[in-house]
C-alpha atoms as a PDB file:
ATOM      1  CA  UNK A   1      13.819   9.260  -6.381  1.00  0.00           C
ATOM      2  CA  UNK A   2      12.897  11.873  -8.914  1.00  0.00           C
ATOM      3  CA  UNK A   3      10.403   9.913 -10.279  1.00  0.00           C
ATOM      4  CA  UNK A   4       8.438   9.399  -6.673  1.00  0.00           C
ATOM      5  CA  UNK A   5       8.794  13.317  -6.197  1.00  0.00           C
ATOM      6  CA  UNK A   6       7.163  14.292  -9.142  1.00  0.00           C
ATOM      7  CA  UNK A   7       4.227  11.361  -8.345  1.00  0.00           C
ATOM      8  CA  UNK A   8       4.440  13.255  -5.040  1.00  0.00           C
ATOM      9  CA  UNK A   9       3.989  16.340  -6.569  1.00  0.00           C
ATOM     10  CA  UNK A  10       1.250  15.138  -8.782  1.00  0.00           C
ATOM     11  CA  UNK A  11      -0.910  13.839  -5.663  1.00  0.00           C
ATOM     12  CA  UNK A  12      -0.544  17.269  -3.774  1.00  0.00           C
ATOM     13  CA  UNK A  13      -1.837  19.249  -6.413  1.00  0.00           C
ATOM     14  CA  UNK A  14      -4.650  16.847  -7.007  1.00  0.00           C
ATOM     15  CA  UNK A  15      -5.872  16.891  -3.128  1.00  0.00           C
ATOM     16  CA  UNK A  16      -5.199  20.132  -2.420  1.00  0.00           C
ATOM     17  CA  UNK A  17      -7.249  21.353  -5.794  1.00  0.00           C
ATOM     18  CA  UNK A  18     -10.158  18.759  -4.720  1.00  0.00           C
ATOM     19  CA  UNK A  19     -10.004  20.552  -1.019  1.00  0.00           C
ATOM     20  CA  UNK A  20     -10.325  24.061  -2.459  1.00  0.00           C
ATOM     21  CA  UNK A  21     -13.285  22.678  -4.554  1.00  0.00           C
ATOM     22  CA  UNK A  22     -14.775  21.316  -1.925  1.00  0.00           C
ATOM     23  CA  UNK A  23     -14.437  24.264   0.373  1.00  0.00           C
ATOM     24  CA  UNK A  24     -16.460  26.136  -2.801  1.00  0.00           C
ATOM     25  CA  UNK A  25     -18.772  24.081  -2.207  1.00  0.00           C
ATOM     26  CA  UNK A  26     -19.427  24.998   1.668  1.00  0.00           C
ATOM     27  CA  UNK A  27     -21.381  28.553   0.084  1.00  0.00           C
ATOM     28  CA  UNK A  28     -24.123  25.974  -0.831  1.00  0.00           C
ATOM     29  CA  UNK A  29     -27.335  26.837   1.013  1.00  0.00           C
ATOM     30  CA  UNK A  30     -27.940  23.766   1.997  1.00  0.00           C
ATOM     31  CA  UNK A  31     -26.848  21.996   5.822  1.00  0.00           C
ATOM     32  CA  UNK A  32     -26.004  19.012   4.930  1.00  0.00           C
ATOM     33  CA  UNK A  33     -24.232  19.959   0.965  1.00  0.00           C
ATOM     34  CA  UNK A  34     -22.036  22.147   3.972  1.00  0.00           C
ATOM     35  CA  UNK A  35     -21.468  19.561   6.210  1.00  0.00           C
ATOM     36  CA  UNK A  36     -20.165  16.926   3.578  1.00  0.00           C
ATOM     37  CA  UNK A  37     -18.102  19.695   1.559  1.00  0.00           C
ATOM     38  CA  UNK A  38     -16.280  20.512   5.002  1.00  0.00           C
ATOM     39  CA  UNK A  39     -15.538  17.221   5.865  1.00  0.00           C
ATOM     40  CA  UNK A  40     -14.574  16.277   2.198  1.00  0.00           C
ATOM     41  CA  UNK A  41     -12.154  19.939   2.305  1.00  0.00           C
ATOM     42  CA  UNK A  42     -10.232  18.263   5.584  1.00  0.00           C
ATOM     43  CA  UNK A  43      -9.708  15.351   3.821  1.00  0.00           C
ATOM     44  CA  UNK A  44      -8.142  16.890   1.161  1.00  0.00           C
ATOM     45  CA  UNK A  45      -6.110  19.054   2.357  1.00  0.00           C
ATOM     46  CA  UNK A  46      -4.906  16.349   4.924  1.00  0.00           C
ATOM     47  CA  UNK A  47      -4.234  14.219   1.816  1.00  0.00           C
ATOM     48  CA  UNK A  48      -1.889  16.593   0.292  1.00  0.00           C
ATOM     49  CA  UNK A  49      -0.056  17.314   3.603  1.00  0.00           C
ATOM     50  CA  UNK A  50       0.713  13.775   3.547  1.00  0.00           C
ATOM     51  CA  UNK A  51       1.932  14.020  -0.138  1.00  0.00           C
ATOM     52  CA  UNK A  52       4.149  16.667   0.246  1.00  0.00           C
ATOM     53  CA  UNK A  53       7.360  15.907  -1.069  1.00  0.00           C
ATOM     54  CA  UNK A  54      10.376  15.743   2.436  1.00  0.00           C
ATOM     55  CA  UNK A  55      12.323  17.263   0.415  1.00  0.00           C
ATOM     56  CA  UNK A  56      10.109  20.723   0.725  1.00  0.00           C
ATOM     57  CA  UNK A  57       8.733  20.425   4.198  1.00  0.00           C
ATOM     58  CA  UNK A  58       8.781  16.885   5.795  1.00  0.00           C
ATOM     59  CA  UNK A  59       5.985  16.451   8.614  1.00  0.00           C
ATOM     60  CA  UNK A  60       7.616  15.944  11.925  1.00  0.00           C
ATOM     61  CA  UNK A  61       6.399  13.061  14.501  1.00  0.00           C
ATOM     62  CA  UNK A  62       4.003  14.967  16.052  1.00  0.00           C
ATOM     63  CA  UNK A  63       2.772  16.577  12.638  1.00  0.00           C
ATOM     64  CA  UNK A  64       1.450  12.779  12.113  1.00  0.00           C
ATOM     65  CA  UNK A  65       0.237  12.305  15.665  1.00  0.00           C
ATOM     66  CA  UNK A  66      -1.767  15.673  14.784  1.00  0.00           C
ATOM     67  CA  UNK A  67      -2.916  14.477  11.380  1.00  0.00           C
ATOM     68  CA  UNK A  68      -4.303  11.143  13.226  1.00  0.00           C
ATOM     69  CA  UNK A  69      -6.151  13.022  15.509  1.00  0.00           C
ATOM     70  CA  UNK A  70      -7.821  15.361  13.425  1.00  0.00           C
ATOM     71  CA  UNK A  71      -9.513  12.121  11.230  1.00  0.00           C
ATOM     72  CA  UNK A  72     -10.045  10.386  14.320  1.00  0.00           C
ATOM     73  CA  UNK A  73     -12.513  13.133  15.496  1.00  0.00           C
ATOM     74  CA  UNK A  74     -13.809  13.325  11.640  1.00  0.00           C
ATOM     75  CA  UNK A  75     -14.444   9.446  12.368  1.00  0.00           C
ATOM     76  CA  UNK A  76     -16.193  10.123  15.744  1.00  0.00           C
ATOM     77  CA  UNK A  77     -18.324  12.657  13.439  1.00  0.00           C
ATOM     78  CA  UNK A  78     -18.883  10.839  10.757  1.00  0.00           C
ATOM     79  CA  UNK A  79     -20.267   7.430  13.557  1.00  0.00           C
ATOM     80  CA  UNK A  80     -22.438  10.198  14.883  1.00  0.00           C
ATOM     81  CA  UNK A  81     -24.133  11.603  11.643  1.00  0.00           C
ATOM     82  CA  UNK A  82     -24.641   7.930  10.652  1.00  0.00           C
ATOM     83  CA  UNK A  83     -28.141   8.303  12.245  1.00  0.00           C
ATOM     84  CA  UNK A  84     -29.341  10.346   9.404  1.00  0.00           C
ATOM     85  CA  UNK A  85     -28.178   7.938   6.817  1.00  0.00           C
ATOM     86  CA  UNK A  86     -26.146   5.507   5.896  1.00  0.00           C
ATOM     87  CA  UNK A  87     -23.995   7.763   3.057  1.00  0.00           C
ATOM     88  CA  UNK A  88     -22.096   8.642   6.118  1.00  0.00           C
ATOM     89  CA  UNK A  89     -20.501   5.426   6.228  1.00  0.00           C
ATOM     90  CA  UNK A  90     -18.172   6.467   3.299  1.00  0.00           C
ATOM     91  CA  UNK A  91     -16.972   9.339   5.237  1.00  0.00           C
ATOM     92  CA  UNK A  92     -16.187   6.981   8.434  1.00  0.00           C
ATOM     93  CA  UNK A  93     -14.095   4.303   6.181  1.00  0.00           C
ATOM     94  CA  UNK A  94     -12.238   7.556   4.561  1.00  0.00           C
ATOM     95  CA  UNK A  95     -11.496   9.235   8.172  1.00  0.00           C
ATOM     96  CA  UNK A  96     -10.506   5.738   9.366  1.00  0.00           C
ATOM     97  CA  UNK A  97      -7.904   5.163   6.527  1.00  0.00           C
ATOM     98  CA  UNK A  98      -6.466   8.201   7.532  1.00  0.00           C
ATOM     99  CA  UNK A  99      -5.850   7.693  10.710  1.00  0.00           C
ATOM    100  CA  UNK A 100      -4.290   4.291   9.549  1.00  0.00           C
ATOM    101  CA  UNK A 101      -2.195   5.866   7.670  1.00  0.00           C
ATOM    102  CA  UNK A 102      -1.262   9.333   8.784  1.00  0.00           C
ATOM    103  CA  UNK A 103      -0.187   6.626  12.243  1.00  0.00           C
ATOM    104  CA  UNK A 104       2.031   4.258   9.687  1.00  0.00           C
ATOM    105  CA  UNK A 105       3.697   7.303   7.568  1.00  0.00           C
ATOM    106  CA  UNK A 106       4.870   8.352  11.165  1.00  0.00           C
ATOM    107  CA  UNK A 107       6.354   5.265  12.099  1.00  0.00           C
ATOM    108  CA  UNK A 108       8.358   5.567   9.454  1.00  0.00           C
ATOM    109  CA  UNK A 109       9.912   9.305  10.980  1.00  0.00           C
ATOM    110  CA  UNK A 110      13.086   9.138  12.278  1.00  0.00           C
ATOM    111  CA  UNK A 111      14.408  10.366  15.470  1.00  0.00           C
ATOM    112  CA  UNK A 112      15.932  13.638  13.242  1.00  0.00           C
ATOM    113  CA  UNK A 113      12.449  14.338  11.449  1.00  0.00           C
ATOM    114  CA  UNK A 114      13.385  13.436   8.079  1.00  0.00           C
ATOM    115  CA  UNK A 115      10.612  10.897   6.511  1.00  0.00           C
ATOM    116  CA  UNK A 116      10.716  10.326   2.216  1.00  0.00           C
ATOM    117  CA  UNK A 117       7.011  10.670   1.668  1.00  0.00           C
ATOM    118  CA  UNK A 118       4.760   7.949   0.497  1.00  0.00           C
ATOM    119  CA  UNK A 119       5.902   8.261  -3.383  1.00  0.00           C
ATOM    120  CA  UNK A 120       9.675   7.328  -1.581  1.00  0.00           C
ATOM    121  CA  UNK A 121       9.027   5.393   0.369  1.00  0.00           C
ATOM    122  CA  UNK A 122       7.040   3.173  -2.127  1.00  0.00           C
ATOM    123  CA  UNK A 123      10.218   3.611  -4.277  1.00  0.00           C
ATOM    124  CA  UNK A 124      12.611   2.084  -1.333  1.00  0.00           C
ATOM    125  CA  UNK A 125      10.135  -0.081  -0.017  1.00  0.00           C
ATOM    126  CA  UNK A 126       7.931  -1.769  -2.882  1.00  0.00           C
ATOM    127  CA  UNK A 127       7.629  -5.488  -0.867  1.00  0.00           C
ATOM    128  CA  UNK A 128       7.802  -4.589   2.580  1.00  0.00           C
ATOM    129  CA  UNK A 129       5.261  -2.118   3.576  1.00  0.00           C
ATOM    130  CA  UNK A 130       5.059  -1.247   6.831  1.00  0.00           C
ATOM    131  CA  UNK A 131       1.467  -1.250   7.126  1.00  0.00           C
ATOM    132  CA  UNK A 132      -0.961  -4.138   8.030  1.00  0.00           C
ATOM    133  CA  UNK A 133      -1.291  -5.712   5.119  1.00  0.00           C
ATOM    134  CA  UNK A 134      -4.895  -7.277   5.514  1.00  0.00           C
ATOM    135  CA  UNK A 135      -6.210  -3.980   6.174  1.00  0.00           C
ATOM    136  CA  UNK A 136      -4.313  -2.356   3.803  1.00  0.00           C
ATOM    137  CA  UNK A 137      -5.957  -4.952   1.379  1.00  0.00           C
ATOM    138  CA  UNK A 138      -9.457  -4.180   2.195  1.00  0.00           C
ATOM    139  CA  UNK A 139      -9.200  -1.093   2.158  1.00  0.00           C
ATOM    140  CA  UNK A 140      -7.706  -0.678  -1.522  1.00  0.00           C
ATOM    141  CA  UNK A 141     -10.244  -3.114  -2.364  1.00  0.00           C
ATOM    142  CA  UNK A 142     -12.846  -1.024  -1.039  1.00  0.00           C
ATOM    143  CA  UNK A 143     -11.557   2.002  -2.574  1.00  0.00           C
ATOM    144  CA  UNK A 144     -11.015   0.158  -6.211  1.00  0.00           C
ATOM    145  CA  UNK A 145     -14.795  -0.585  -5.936  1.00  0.00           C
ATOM    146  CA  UNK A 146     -15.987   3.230  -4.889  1.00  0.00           C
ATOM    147  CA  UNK A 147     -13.733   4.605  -7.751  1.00  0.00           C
ATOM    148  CA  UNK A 148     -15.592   2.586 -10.176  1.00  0.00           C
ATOM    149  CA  UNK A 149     -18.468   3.076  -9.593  1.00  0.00           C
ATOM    150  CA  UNK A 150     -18.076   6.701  -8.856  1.00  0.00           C
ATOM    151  CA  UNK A 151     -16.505   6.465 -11.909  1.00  0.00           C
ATOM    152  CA  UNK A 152     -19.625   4.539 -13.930  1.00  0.00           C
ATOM    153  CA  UNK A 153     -22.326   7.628 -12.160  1.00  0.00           C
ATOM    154  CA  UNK A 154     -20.181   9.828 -13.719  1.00  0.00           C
ATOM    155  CA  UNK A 155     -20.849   8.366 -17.704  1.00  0.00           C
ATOM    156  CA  UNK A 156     -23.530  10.176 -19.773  1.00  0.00           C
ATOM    157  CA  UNK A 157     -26.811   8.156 -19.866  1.00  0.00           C
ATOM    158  CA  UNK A 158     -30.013   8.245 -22.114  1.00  0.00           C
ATOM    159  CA  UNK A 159     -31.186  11.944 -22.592  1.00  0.00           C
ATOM    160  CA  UNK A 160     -34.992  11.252 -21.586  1.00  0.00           C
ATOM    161  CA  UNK A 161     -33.804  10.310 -18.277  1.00  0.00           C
ATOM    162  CA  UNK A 162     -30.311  12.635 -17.788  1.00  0.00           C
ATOM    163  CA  UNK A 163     -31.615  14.369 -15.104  1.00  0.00           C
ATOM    164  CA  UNK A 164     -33.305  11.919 -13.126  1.00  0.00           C
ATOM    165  CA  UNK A 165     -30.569   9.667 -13.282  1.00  0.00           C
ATOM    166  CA  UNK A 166     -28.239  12.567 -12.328  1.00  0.00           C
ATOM    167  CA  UNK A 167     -30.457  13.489  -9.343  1.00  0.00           C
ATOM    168  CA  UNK A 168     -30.637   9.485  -8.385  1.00  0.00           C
ATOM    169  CA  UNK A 169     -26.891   9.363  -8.442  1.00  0.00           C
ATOM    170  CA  UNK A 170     -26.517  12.784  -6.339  1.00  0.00           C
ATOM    171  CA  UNK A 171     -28.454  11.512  -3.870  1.00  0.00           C
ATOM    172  CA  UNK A 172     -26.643   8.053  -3.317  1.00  0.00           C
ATOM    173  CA  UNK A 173     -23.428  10.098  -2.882  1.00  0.00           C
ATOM    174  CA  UNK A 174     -25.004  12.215  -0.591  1.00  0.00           C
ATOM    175  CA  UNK A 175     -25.083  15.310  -1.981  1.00  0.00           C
ATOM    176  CA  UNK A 176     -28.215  17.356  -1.290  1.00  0.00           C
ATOM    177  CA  UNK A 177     -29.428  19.533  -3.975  1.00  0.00           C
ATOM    178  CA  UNK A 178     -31.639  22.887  -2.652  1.00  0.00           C
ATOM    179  CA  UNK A 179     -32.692  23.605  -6.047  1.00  0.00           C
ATOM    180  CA  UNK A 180     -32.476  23.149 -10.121  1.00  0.00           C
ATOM    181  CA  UNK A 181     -32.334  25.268 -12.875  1.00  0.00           C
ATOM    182  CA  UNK A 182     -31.219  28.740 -11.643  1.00  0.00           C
ATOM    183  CA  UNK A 183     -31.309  28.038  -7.991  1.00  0.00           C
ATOM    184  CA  UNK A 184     -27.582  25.876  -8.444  1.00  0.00           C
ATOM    185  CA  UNK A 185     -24.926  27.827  -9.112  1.00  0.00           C
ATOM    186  CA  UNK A 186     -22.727  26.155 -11.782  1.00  0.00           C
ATOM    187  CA  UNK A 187     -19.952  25.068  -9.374  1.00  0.00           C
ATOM    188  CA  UNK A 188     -22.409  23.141  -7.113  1.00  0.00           C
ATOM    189  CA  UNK A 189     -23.306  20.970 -10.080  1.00  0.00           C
ATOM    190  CA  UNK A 190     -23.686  17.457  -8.579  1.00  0.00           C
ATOM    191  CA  UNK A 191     -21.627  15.728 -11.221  1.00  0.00           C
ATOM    192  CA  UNK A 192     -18.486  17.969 -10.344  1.00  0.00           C
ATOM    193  CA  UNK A 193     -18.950  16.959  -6.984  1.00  0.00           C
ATOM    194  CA  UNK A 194     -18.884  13.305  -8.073  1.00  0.00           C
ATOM    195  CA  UNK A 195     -15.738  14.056 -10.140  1.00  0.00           C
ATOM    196  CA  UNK A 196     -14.122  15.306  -6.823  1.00  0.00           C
ATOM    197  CA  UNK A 197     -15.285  12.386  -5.055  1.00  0.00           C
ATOM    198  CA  UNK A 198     -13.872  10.641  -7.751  1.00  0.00           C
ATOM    199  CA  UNK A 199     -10.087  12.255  -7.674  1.00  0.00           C
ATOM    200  CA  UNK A 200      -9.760  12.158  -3.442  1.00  0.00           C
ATOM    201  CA  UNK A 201     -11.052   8.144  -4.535  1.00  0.00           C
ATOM    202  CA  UNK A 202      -7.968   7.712  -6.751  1.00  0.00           C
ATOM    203  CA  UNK A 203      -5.828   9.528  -4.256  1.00  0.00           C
ATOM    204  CA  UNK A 204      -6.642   7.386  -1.321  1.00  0.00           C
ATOM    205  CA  UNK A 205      -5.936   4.341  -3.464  1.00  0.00           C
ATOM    206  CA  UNK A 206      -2.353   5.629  -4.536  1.00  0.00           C
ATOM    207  CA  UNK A 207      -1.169   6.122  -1.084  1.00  0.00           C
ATOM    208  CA  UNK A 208      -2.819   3.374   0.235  1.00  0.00           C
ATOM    209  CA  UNK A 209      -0.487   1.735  -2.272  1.00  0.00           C
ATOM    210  CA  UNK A 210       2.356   3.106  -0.840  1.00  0.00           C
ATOM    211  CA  UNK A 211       2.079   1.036   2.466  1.00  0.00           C
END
């Protein structure tokens, strides 16, 4: 039990440091570097709500029902802004999971409240999830994939072509860049925004694993 409250712990501070990043990120000038920093802070921040240890502050049964159907209107966003590119998608497979499993963490709440958090209920539980488990395959699959090759944008390439290949990668994640040189402020740096991407990537797979 101690062990699955510090991994608890652990993935709190991770999503809630990527959502405060990613709210930083919502003074860029740009529409749509807003519009995929805000939905990227929710995210998050709903992330680390879900990781918060019961023995602090468990979520009650409607705290779950809430947490569903805040990504379930983040999904119906995310369908909607598919029209203006298909980078979207990742946003409607990462709203989606949430709802999947903010709506199997609270199944597990019982009729007094208490719940023992993914980490715990990992640690009682590590053969019988109570998730779907062919979803809950393909979607660790599909996370596995995005975190490596968020992962491989993320490695230094040849100098000649640094920034192209920089700007390439950007762009495939979605990010929009208003500017170089001194028109992007140092936190709006496209490769920390990868790296963010990268941690809520490695988040989502360690609580998918918990179901």
């Amino acid at each position: 039990m101690y062990g699955s409250a510090v991994s608890g712990w652990l993935l709190m501070a991770l999503s809630a440091a990527t959502g405060a990043y990613c709210l930083l990120r919502m003074r860029s000038t740009s529409r749509q570097a807003r519009s995929a920093a805000g939905g990227e802070a929710v995210m998050g921040f709903g992330m680390a709500a879900m990781a918060l240890p019961a023995a602090v502050a468990a979520l009650p049964e409607w705290g779950w029902t809430v947490l569903a159907a805040v990504f379930a209107a983040g999904g119906l966003r995310a369908l909607w802004q598919l029209r203006a590119g298909a980078h979207h998608l990742h946003h409607l497979v990462g709203s989606l999971a949430m709802v999947y499993m903010a709506l199997t963490m609270g199944a597990g709440v019982s009729p007094g409240g208490a719940h023992d958090g993914p980490m715990a209920h990992m640690a009682h539980s590590p053969q019988t999830g109570s998730g779907v488990p062919l979803l809950t395959g393909a979607l660790l699959v599909y996370y596995a994939v995005y975190v490596l090759r968020t992962g491989a944008a993320l490695v230094p390439s040849a100098a000649p072509v640094a920034g192209t290949a920089m700007a390439a990668r950007a762009a495939v994640a979605g990010e929009a860049l208003v500017g170089t040189g001194r028109g992007v402020a140092r936190w709006a740096r496209p490769e920390l925004a990868l790296a963010c991407r990268l941690a809520m990537g490695m988040a989502m797979f360690a609580m998918l694993l918990t179901i």
